[in-house]
C-alpha atoms as a PDB file:
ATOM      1  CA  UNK A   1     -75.785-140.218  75.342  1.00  0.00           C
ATOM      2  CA  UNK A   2     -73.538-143.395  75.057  1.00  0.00           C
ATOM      3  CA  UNK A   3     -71.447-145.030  77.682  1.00  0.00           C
ATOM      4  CA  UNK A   4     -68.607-146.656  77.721  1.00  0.00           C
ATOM      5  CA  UNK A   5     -66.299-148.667  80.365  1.00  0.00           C
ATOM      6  CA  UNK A   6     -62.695-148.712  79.607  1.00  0.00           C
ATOM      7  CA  UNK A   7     -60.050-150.755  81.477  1.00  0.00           C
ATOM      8  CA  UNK A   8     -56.786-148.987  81.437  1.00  0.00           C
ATOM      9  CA  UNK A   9     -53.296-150.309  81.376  1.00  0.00           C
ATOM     10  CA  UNK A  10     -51.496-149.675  84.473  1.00  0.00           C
ATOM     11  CA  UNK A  11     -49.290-146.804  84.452  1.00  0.00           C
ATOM     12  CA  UNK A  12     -51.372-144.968  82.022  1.00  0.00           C
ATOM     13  CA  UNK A  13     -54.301-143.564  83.767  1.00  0.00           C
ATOM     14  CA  UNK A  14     -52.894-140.225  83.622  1.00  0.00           C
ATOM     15  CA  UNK A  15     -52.407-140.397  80.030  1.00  0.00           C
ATOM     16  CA  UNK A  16     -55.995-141.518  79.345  1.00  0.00           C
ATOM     17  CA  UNK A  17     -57.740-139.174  81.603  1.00  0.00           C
ATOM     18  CA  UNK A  18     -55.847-135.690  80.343  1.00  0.00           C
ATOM     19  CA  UNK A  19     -56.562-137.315  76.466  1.00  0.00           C
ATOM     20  CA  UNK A  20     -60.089-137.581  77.821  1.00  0.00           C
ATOM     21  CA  UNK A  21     -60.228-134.293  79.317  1.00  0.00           C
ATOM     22  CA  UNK A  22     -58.589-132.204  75.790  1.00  0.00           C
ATOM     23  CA  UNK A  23     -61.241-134.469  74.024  1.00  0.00           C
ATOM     24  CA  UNK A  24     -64.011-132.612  75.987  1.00  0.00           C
ATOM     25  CA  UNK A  25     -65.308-135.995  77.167  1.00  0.00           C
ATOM     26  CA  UNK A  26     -66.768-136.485  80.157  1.00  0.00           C
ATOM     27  CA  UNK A  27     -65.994-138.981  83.039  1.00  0.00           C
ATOM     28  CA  UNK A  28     -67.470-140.605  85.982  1.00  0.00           C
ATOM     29  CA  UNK A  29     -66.042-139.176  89.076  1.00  0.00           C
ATOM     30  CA  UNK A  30     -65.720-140.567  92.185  1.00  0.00           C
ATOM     31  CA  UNK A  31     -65.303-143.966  90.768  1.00  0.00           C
ATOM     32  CA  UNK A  32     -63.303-146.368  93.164  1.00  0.00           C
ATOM     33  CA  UNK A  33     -61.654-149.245  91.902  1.00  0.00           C
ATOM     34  CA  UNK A  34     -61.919-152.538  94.047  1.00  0.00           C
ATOM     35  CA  UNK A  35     -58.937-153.493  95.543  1.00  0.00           C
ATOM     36  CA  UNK A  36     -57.117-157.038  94.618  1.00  0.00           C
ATOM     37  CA  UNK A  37     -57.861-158.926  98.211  1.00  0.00           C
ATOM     38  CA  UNK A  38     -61.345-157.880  98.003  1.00  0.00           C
ATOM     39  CA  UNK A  39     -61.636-159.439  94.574  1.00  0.00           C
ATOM     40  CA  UNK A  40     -59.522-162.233  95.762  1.00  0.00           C
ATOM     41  CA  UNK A  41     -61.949-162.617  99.203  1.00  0.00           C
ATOM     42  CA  UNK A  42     -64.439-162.805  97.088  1.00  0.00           C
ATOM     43  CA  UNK A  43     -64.206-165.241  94.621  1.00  0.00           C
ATOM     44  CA  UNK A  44     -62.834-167.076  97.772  1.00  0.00           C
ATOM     45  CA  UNK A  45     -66.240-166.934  99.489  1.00  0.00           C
ATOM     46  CA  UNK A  46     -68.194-167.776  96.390  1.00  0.00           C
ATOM     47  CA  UNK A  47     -66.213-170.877  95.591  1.00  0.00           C
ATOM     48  CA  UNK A  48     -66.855-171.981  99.543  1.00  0.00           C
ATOM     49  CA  UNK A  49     -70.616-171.653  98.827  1.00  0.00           C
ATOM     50  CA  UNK A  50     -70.318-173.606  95.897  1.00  0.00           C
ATOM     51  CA  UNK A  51     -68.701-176.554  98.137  1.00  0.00           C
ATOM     52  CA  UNK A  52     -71.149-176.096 100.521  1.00  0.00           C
ATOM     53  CA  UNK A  53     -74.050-174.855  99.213  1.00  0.00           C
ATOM     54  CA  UNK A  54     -76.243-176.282 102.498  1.00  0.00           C
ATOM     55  CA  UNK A  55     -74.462-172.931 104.317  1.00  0.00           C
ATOM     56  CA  UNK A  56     -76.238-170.468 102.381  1.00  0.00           C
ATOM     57  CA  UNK A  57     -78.736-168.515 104.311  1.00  0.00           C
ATOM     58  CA  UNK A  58     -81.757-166.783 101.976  1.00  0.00           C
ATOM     59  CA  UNK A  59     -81.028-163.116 102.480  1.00  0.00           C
ATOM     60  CA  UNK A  60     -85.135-163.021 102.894  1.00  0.00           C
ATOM     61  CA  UNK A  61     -85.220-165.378 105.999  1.00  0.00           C
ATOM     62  CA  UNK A  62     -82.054-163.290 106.911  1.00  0.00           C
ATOM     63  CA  UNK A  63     -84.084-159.778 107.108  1.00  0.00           C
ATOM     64  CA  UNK A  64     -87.454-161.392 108.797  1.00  0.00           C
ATOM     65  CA  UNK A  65     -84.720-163.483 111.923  1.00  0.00           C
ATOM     66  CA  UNK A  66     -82.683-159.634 112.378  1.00  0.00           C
ATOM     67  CA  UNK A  67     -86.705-157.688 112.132  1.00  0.00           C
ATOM     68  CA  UNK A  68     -87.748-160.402 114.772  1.00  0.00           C
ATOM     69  CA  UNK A  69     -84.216-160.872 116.797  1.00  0.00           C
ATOM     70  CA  UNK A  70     -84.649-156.803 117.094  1.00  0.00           C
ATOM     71  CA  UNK A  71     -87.987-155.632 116.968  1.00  0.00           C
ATOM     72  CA  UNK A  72     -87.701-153.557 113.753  1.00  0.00           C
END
Protein backbone atom coordinates (compact mmCIF):
# COMPACT_ATOMS: atom_id res chain seq x y z
CA UNK A 1 0.00 0.00 0.00
CA UNK A 2 0.89 3.67 -0.98
CA UNK A 3 1.01 6.71 1.17
CA UNK A 4 0.38 9.90 0.75
CA UNK A 5 0.63 13.35 2.84
CA UNK A 6 -1.76 15.97 1.87
CA UNK A 7 -1.77 19.57 3.18
CA UNK A 8 -5.24 20.90 3.26
CA UNK A 9 -6.53 24.37 2.75
CA UNK A 10 -7.88 25.83 5.79
CA UNK A 11 -11.48 25.67 6.14
CA UNK A 12 -11.73 22.53 4.21
CA UNK A 13 -10.71 19.71 6.36
CA UNK A 14 -14.15 18.63 6.72
CA UNK A 15 -14.68 18.52 3.13
CA UNK A 16 -11.56 16.42 2.48
CA UNK A 17 -11.97 13.98 5.23
CA UNK A 18 -15.94 12.99 4.49
CA UNK A 19 -14.63 12.85 0.44
CA UNK A 20 -11.99 10.58 1.94
CA UNK A 21 -14.23 8.62 4.00
CA UNK A 22 -17.21 7.96 0.81
CA UNK A 23 -13.94 7.11 -1.16
CA UNK A 24 -13.34 4.16 1.27
CA UNK A 25 -9.84 5.52 1.90
CA UNK A 26 -8.23 5.22 4.84
CA UNK A 27 -6.59 7.86 7.18
CA UNK A 28 -4.12 8.25 9.87
CA UNK A 29 -5.83 8.92 13.07
CA UNK A 30 -4.70 10.56 15.86
CA UNK A 31 -2.56 12.80 13.84
CA UNK A 32 -1.83 16.23 15.64
CA UNK A 33 -0.86 19.09 13.79
CA UNK A 34 1.99 21.33 15.32
CA UNK A 35 0.90 24.44 16.44
CA UNK A 36 2.29 27.91 14.79
CA UNK A 37 4.54 29.13 18.02
CA UNK A 38 6.00 25.81 18.22
CA UNK A 39 7.04 26.02 14.59
CA UNK A 40 7.87 29.58 15.13
CA UNK A 41 10.07 28.55 18.59
CA UNK A 42 11.64 26.45 16.63
CA UNK A 43 13.08 27.77 13.76
CA UNK A 44 13.86 30.49 16.45
CA UNK A 45 16.14 28.11 18.37
CA UNK A 46 17.76 26.66 15.29
CA UNK A 47 18.72 30.00 13.83
CA UNK A 48 20.34 30.86 17.56
CA UNK A 49 22.48 27.69 17.14
CA UNK A 50 23.48 28.68 13.90
CA UNK A 51 24.85 32.14 15.48
CA UNK A 52 26.33 30.39 18.05
CA UNK A 53 27.17 27.20 17.16
CA UNK A 54 29.99 26.98 20.27
CA UNK A 55 26.48 26.49 22.54
CA UNK A 56 25.60 23.27 21.19
CA UNK A 57 25.95 20.46 23.59
CA UNK A 58 26.40 16.70 21.79
CA UNK A 59 23.22 15.00 22.89
CA UNK A 60 25.87 11.91 23.57
CA UNK A 61 27.99 13.85 26.20
CA UNK A 62 24.44 15.06 27.28
CA UNK A 63 23.15 11.33 28.22
CA UNK A 64 26.72 10.08 29.80
CA UNK A 65 26.81 13.98 32.33
CA UNK A 66 22.63 13.15 33.34
CA UNK A 67 23.77 8.84 33.69
CA UNK A 68 26.74 10.20 35.86
CA UNK A 69 24.98 13.50 37.55
CA UNK A 70 22.23 10.63 38.59
CA UNK A 71 23.52 7.35 38.88
CA UNK A 72 21.47 5.72 36.08
Amino acid sequence: MKQVTVNIPEGKYEFFMELFRRLGLSTADGVTEIPEWQKEMTLSRLAELEKNPDKAVDFDSMVNDLEQKYGL
